[in-house]
Protein backbone atom coordinates (compact mmCIF):
# COMPACT_ATOMS: atom_id res chain seq x y z
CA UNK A 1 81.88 93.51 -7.29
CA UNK A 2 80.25 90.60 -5.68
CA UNK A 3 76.35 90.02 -6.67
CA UNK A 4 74.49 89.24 -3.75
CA UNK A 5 71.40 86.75 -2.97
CA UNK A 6 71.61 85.00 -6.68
CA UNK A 7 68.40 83.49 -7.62
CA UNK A 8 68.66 79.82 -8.35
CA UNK A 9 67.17 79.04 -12.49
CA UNK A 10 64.94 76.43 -12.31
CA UNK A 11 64.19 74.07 -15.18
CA UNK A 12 61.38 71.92 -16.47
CA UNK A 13 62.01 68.11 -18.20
CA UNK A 14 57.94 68.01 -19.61
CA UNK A 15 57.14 66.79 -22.78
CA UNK A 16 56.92 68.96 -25.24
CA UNK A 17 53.10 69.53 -26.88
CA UNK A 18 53.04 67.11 -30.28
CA UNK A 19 53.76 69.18 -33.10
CA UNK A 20 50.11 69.70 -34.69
CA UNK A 21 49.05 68.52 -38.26
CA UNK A 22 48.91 72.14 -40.07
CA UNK A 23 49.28 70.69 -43.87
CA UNK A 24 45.46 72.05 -45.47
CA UNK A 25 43.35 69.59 -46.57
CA UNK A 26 40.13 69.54 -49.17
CA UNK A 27 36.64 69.75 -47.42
CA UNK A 28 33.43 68.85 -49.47
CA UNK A 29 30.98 71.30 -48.80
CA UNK A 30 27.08 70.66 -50.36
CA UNK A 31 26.68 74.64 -50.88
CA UNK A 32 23.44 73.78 -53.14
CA UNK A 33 21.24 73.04 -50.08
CA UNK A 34 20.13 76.78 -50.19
CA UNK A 35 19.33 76.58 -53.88
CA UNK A 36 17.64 73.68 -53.69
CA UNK A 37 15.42 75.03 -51.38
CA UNK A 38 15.42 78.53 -53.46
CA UNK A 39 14.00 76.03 -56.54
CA UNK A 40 11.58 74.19 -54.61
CA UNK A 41 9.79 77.67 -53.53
CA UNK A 42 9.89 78.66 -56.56
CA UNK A 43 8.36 75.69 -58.55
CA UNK A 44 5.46 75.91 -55.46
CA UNK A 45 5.11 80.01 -55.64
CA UNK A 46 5.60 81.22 -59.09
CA UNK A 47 3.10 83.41 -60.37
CA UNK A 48 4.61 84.17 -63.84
CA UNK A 49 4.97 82.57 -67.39
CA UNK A 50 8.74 82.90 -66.55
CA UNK A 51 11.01 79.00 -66.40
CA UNK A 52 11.97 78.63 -62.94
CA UNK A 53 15.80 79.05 -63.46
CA UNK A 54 14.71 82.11 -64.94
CA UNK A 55 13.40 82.98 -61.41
CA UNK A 56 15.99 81.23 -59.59
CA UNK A 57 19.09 83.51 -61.33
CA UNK A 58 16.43 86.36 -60.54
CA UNK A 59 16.31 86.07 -56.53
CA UNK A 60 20.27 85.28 -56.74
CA UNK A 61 20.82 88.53 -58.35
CA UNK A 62 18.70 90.68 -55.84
CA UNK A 63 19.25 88.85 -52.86
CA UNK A 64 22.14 86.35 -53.67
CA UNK A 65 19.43 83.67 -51.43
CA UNK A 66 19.35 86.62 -48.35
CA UNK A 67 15.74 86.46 -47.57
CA UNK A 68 16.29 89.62 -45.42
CA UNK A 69 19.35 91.94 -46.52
CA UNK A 70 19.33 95.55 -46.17
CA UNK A 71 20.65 97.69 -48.26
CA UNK A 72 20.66 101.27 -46.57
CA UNK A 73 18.67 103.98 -47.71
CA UNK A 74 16.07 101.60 -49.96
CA UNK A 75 13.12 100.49 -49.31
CA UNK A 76 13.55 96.90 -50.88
CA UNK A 77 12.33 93.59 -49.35
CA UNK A 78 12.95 90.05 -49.59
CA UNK A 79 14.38 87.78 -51.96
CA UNK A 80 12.83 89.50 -54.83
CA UNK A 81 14.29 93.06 -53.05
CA UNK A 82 10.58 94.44 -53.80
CA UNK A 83 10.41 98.19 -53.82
CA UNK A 84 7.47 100.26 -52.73
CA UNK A 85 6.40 101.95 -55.49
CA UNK A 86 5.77 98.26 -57.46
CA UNK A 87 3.81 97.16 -54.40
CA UNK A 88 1.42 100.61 -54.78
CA UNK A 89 1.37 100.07 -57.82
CA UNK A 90 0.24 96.53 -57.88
CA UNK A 91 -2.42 97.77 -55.47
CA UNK A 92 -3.95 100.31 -57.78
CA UNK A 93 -3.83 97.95 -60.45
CA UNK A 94 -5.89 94.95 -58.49
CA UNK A 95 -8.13 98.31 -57.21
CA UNK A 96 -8.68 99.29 -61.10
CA UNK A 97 -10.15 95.52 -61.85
CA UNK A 98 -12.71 96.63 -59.24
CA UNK A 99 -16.12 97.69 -60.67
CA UNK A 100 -16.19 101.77 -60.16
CA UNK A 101 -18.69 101.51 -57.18
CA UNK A 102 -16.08 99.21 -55.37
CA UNK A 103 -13.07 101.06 -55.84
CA UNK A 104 -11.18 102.63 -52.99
CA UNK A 105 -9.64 106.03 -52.89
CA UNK A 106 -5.73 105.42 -54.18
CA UNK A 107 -4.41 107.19 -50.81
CA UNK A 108 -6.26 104.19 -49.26
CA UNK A 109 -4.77 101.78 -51.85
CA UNK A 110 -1.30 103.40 -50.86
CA UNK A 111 -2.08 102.74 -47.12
CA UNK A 112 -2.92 99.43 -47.55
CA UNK A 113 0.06 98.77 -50.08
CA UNK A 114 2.28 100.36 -47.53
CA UNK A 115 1.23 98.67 -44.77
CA UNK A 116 1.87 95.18 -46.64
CA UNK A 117 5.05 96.30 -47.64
CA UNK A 118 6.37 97.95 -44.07
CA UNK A 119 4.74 94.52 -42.33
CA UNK A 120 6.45 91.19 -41.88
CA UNK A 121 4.98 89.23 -44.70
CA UNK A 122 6.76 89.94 -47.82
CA UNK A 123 10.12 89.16 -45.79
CA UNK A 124 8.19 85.35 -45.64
CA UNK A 125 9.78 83.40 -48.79
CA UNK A 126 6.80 82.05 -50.12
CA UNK A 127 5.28 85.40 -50.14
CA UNK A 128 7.56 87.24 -51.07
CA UNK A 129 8.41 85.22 -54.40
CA UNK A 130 4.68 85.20 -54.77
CA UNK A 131 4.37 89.30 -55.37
CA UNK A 132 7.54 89.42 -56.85
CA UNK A 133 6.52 87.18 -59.49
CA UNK A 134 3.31 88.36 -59.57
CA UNK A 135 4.54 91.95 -59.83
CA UNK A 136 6.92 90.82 -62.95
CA UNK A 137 3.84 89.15 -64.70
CA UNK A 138 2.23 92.49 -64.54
CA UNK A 139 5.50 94.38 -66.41
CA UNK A 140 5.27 91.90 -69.33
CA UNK A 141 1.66 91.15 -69.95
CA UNK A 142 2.11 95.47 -70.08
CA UNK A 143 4.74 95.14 -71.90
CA UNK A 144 3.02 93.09 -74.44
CA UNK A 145 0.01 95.21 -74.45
CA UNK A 146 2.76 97.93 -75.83
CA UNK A 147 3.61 95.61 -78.27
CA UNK A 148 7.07 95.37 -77.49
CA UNK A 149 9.45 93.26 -79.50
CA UNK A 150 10.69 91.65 -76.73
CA UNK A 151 8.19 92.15 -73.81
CA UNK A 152 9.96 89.90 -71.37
CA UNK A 153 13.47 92.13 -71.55
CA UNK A 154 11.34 95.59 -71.76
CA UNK A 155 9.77 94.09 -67.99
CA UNK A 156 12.78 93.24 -66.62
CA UNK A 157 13.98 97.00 -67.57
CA UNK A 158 11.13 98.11 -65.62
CA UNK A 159 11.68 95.66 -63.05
CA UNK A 160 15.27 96.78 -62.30
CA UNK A 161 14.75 100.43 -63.12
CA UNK A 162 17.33 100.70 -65.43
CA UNK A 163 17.30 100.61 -69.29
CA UNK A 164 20.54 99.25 -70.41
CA UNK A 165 18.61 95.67 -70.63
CA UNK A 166 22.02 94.39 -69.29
CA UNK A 167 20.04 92.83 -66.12
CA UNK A 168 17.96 90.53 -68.00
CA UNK A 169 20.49 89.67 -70.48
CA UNK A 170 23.04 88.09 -67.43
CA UNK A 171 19.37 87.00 -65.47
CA UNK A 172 19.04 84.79 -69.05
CA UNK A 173 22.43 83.57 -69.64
CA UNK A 174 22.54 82.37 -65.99
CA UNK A 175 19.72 80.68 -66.59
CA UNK A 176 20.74 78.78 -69.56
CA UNK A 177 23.60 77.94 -67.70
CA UNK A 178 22.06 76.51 -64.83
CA UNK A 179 19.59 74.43 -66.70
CA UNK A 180 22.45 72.15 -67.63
CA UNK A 181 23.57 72.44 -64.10
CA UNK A 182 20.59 72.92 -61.98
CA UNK A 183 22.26 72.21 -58.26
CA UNK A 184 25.32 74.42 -58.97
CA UNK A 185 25.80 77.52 -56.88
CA UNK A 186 29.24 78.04 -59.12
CA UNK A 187 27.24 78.90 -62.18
CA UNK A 188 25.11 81.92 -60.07
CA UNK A 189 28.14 82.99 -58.87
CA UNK A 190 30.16 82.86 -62.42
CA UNK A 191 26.83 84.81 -63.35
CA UNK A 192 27.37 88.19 -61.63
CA UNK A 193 30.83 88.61 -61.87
């Protein structure tokens, strides 16, 4: 059987497109920028007895340097992921200092704590490292008060809300790390594995 009205191939001479480099190479990448700039807030906003790498390894454990992450279903904010209940209660406590006649009502504490919390400040860096700090100082200088044997653990039990004391124990080792390494994002990250 004869095939009818055969279509002629065509062909193309073009150069082909260079074969691309694909071999991987080695980038430097400065990925201590951010805690540089975590360190420098903290030496300007810390309101606790605690060492700034203390502080530093702190943020990086709540907020690995996320000024702003959520975490569904909690109410935490900021670097220092600060809960409502320790902003209340830091309000009742400042409202307690008050001389009787000057004290508010606690439900208008709350509202006041609440609305600080809910509102855009304690996402602000400076701020927020401020109260969290702040808030810590608070848990030991309680803590001491107790008489605890080691206030600054017992605080940090309170802080995290849980009493295994294994938060502060990595918080301190990464910390003693880093202050023979200050600039090095490897030993945070060693720190929470």
């Amino acid at each position: 059987m004869a095939v009818a009205n055969k279509k002629k191939i065509h062909s193309h001479n073009g150069k082909l497109t260079p074969k691309s480099e694909t071999s991987p190479e080695k980038v430097q990448v400065d990925d201590s920028a951010r805690l540089k700039e975590i360190r420098k807030l903290v030496e300007e906003n810390n309101q606790s007895s605690m060492p700034t790498d203390v502080i530093i390894c702190h943020i990086y454990m709540e907020s690995r340097f996320d000024s702003n992450p959520h975490a569904a279903g909690s109410s935490a904010k900021g670097l220092m992921q600060l809960l409502k209940a320790p902003i209340r209660e830091m309000y009742r406590l400042e409202n307690m200092k008050k001389p009787k006649s000057e004290r508010l009502p606690d439900a208008q504490v709350f509202q006041k704590a609440d609305a600080f919390h809910n509102g855009p400040s304690l996402i602000d860096e400076a701020i927020n490292i401020q109260t969290g700090t702040k808030y810590l100082q608070l848990l030991i200088d309680n803590e001491k008060r107790k008489g605890a044997a080691d206030p600054i653990a017992e605080a940090y039990k309170d802080y995290r809300g849980v009493r295994n004391g294994i938060y502060y124990k990595k918080i301190k080792s990464m910390a003693d790390n880093l202050k023979g390494n200050p600039d090095s994002m490897q030993v945070l990250r060693d720190g929470v594995k």
